[in-house]
N, C-alpha and C. Protein backbone atom coordinates (compact mmCIF):
# COMPACT_ATOMS: atom_id res chain seq x y z
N UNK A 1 90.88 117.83 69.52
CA UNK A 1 91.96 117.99 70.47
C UNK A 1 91.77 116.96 71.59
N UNK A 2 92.77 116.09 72.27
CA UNK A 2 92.63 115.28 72.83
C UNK A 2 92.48 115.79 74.51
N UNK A 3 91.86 115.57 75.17
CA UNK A 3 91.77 115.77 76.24
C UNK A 3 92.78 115.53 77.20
N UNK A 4 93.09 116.02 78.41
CA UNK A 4 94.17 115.64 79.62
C UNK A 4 93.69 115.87 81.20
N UNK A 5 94.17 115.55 81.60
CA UNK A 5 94.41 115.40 82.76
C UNK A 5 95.24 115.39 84.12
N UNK A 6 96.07 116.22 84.37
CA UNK A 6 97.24 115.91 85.65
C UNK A 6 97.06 116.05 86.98
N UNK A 7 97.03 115.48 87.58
CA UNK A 7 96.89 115.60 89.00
C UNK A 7 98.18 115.86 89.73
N UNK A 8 97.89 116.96 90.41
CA UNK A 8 99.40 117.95 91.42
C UNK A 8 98.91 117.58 92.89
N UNK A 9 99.79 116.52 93.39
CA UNK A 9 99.63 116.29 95.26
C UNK A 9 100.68 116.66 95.67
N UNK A 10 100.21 117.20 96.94
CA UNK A 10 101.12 117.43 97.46
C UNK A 10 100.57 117.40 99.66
N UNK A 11 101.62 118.03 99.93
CA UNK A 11 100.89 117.47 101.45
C UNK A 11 100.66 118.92 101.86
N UNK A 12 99.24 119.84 101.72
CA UNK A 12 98.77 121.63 102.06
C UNK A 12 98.88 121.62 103.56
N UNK A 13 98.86 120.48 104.50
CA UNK A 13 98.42 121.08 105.22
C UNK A 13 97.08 120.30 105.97
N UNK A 14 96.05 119.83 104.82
CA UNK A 14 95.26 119.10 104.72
C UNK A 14 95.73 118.10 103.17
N UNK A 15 94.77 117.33 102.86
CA UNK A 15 94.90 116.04 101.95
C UNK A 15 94.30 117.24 100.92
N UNK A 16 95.14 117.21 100.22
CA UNK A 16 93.80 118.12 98.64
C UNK A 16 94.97 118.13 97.73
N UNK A 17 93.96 117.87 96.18
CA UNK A 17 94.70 117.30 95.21
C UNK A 17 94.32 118.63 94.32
N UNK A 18 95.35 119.64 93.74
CA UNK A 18 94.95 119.96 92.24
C UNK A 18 94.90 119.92 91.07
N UNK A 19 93.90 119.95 90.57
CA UNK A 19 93.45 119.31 89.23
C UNK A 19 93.74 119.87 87.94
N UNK A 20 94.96 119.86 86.96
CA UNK A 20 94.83 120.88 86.11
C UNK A 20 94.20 120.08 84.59
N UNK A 21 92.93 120.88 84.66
CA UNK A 21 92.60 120.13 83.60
C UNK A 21 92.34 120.97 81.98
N UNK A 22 91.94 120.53 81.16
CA UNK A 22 92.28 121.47 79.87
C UNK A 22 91.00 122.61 79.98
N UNK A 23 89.95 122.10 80.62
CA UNK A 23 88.59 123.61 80.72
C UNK A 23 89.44 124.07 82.00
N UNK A 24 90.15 124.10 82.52
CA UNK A 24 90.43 124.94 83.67
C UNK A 24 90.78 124.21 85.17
N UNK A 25 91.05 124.80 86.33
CA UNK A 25 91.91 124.73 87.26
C UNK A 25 90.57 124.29 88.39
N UNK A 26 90.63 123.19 89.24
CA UNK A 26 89.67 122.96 90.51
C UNK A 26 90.56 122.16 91.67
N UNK A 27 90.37 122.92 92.80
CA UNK A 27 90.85 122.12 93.77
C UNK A 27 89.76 120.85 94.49
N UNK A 28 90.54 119.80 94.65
CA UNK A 28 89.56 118.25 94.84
C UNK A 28 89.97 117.71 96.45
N UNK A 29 89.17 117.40 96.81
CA UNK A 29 89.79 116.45 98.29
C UNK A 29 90.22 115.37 97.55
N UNK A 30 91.38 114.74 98.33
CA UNK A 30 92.11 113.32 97.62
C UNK A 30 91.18 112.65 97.44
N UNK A 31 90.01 112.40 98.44
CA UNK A 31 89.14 111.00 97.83
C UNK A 31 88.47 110.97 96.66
N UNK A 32 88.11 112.35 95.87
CA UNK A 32 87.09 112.76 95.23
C UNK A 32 88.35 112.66 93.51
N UNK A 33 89.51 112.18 94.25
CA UNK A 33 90.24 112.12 92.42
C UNK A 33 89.22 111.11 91.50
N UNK A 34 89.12 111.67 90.60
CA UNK A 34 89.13 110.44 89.70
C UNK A 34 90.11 109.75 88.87
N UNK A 35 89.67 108.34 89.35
CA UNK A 35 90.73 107.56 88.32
C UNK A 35 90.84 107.59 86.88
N UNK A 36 90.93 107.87 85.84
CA UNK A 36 91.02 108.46 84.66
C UNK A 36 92.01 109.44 84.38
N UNK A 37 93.15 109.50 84.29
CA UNK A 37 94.09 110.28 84.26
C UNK A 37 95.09 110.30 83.77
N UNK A 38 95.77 110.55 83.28
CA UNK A 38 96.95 110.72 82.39
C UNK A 38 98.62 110.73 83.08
N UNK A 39 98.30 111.26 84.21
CA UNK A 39 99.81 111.36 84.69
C UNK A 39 99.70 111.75 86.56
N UNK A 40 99.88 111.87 87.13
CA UNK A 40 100.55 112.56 88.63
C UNK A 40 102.14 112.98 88.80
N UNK A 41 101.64 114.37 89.25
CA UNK A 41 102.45 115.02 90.02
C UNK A 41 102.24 115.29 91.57
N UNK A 42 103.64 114.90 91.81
CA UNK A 42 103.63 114.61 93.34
C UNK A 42 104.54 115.29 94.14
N UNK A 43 103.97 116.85 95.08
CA UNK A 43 104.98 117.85 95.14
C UNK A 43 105.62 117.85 96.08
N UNK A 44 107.28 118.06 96.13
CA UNK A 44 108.02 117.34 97.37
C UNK A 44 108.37 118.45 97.71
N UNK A 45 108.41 119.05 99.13
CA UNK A 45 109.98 120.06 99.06
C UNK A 45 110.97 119.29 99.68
N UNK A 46 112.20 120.14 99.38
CA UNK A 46 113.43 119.20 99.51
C UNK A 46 113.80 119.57 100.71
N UNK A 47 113.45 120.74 101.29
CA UNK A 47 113.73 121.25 102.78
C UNK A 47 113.32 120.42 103.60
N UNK A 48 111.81 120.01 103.66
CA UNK A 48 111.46 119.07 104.43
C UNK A 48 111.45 117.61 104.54
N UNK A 49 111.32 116.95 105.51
CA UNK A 49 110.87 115.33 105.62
C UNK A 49 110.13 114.71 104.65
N UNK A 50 110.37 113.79 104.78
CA UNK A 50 108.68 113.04 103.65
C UNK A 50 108.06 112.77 105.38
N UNK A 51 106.47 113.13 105.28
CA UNK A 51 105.83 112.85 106.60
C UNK A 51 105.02 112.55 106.30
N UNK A 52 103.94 112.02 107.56
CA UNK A 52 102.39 111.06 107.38
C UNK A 52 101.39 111.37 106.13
N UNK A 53 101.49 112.76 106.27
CA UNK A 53 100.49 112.90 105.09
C UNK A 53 101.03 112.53 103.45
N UNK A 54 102.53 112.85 103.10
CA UNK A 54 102.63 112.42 102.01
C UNK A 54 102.92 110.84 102.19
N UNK A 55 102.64 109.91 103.26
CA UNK A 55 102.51 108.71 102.84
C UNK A 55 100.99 108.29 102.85
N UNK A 56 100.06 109.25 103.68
CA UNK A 56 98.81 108.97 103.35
C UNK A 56 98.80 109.15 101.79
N UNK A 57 98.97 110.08 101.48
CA UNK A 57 98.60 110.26 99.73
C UNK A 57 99.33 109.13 99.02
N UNK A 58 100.54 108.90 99.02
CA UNK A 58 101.65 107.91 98.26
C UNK A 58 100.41 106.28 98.71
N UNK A 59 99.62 106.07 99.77
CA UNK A 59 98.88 104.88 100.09
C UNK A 59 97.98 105.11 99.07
N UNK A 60 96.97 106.20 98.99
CA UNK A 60 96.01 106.44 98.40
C UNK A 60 96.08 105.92 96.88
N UNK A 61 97.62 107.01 96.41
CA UNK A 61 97.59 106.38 94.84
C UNK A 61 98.07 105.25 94.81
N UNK A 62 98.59 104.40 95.48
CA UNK A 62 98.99 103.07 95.14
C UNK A 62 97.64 102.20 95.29
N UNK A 63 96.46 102.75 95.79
CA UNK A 63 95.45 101.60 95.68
C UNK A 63 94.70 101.93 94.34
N UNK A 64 94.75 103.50 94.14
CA UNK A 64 93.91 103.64 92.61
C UNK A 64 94.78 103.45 91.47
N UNK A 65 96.20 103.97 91.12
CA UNK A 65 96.82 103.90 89.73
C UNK A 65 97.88 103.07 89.91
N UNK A 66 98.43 102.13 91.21
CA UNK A 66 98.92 100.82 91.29
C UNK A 66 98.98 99.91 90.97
N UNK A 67 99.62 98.50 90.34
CA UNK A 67 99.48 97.30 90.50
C UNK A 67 100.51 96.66 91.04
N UNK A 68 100.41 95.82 92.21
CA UNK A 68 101.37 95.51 93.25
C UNK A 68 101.27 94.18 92.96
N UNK A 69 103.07 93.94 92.76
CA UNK A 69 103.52 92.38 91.67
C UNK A 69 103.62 91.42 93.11
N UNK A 70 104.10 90.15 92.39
CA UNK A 70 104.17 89.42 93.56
C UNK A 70 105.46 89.39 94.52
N UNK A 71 106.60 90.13 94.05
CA UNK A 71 107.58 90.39 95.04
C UNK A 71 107.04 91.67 95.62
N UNK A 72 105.74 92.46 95.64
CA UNK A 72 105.49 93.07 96.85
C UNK A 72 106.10 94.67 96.50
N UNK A 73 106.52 94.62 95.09
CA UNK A 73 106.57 96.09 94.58
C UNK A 73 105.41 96.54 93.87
N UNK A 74 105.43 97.93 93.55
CA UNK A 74 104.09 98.75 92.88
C UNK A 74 104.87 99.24 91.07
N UNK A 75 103.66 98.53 90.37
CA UNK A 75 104.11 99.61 89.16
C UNK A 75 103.10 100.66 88.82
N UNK A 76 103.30 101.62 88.35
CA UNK A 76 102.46 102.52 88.20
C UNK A 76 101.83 102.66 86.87
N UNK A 77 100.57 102.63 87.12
CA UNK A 77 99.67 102.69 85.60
C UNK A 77 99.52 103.74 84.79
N UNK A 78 99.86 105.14 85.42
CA UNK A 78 100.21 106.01 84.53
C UNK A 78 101.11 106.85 85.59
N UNK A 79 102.12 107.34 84.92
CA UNK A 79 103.55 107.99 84.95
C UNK A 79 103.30 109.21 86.43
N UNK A 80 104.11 108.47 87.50
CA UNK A 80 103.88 109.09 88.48
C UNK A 80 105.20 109.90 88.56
N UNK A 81 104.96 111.59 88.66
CA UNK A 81 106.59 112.63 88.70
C UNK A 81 106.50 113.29 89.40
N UNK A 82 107.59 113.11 90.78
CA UNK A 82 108.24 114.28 91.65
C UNK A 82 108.32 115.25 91.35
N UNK A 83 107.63 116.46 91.87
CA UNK A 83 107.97 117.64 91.61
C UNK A 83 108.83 117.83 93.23
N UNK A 84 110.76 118.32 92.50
CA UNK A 84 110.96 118.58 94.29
C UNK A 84 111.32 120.07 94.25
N UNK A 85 110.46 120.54 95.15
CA UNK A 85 110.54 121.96 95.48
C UNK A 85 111.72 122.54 96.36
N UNK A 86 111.91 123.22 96.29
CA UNK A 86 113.27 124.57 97.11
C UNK A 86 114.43 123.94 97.38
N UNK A 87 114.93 123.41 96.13
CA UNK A 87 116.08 122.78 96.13
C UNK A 87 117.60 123.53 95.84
N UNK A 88 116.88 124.97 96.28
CA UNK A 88 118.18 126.11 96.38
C UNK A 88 118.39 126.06 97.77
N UNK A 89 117.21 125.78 98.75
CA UNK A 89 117.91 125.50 99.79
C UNK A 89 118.79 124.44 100.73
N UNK A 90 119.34 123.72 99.45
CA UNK A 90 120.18 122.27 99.83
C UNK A 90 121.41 122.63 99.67
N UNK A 91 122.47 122.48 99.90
CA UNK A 91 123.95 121.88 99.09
C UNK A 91 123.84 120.74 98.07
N UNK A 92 124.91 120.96 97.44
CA UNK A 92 124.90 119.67 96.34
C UNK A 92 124.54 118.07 96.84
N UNK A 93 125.71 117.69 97.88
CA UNK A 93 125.33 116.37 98.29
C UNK A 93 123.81 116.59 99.31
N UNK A 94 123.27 117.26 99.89
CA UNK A 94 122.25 117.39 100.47
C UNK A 94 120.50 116.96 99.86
N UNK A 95 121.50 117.54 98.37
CA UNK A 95 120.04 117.23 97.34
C UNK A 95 120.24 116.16 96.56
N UNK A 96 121.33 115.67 96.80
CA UNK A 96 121.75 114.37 95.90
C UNK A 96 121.04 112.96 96.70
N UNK A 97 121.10 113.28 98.17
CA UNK A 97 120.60 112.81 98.83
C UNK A 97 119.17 112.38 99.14
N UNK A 98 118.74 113.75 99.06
CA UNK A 98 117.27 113.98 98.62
C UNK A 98 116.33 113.20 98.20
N UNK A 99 116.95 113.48 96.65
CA UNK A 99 116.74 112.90 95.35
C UNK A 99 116.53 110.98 95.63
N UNK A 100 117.65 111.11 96.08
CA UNK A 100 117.62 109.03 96.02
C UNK A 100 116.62 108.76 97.38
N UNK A 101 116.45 109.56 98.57
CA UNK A 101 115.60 109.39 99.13
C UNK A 101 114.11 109.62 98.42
N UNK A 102 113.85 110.45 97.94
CA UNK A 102 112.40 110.65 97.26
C UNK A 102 111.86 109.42 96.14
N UNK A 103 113.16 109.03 95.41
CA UNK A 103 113.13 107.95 94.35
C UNK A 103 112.88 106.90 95.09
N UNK A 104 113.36 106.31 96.24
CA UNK A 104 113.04 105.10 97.22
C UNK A 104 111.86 105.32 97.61
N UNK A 105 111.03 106.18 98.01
CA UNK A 105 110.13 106.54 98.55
C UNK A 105 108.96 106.01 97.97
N UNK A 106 109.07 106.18 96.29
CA UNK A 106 107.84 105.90 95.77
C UNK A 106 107.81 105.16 94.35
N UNK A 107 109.31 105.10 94.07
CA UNK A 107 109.85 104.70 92.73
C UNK A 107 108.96 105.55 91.76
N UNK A 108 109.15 106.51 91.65
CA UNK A 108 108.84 107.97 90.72
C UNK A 108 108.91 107.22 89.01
N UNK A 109 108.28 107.79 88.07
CA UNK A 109 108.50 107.47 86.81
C UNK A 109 109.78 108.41 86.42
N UNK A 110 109.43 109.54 87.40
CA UNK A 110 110.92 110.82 86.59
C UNK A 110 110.42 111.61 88.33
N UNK A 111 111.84 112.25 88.31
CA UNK A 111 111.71 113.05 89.55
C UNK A 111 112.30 114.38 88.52
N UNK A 112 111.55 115.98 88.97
CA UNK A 112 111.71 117.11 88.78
C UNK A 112 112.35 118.19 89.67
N UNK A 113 113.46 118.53 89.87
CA UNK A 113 114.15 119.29 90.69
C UNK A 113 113.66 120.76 90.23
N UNK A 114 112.83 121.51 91.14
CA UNK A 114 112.70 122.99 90.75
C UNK A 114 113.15 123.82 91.84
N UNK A 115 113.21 125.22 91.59
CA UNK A 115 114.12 126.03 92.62
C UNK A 115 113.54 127.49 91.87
N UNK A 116 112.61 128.65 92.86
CA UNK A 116 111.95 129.76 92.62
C UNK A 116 113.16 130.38 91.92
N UNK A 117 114.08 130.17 92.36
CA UNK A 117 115.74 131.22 92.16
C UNK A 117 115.86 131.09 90.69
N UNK A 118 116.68 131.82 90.21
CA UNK A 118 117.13 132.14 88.80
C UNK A 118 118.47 131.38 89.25
């Protein structure tokens, strides 16, 4: 069975990354990721701002799973995906909005719209 790896950031409060890995679940301080990984998830809510800490983290992974071309953009070495959280509490154009803001933000491989609500 092949092994995996995903890394879930998001901004707690403090910098801390969780790790879901196939033996089981550990919470990591951002510095302590390892590079070896398969994918990132990167958890947005849609209620709020993008603020310092999720650009501290968005800095962080662009120096480990980055390569920054010579017009000064980032591609990503393995598949970086928005998770955007409480997007029941938007209107339509509110989250449409969102959305293209979060995609500018970090140029996402795929952005994920979730919502607790049924």
């Amino acid at each position: 069975m092949k092994s995996f790896c995903i890394i879930g950031l998001g901004n707690f409060g403090k910098n801390l990354a969780l790790t879901l890995a196939q033996n089981g679940n550990q919470v990591l301080v951002i510095d302590n990721v390892e590079s070896d990984i398969d994918a990132i998830a990167f958890l947005l809510p849609a209620d709020q701002e993008i603020g310092p800490g999720d650009k501290r983290i968005l800095s962080r992974l662009r120096t480990d799973f980055a390569t920054k071309g010579e017009d000064g953009t980032f591609a990503w070495k393995v598949p970086l995906i928005a998770i955007v959280t409480k997007i029941d509490q938007l209107g339509s154009q509110q989250l449409i909005d969102k959305l293209i803001e979060i995609n500018e933000f970090a140029d996402f491989s795929d952005i994920v719209p979730v919502s607790a609500l049924g």
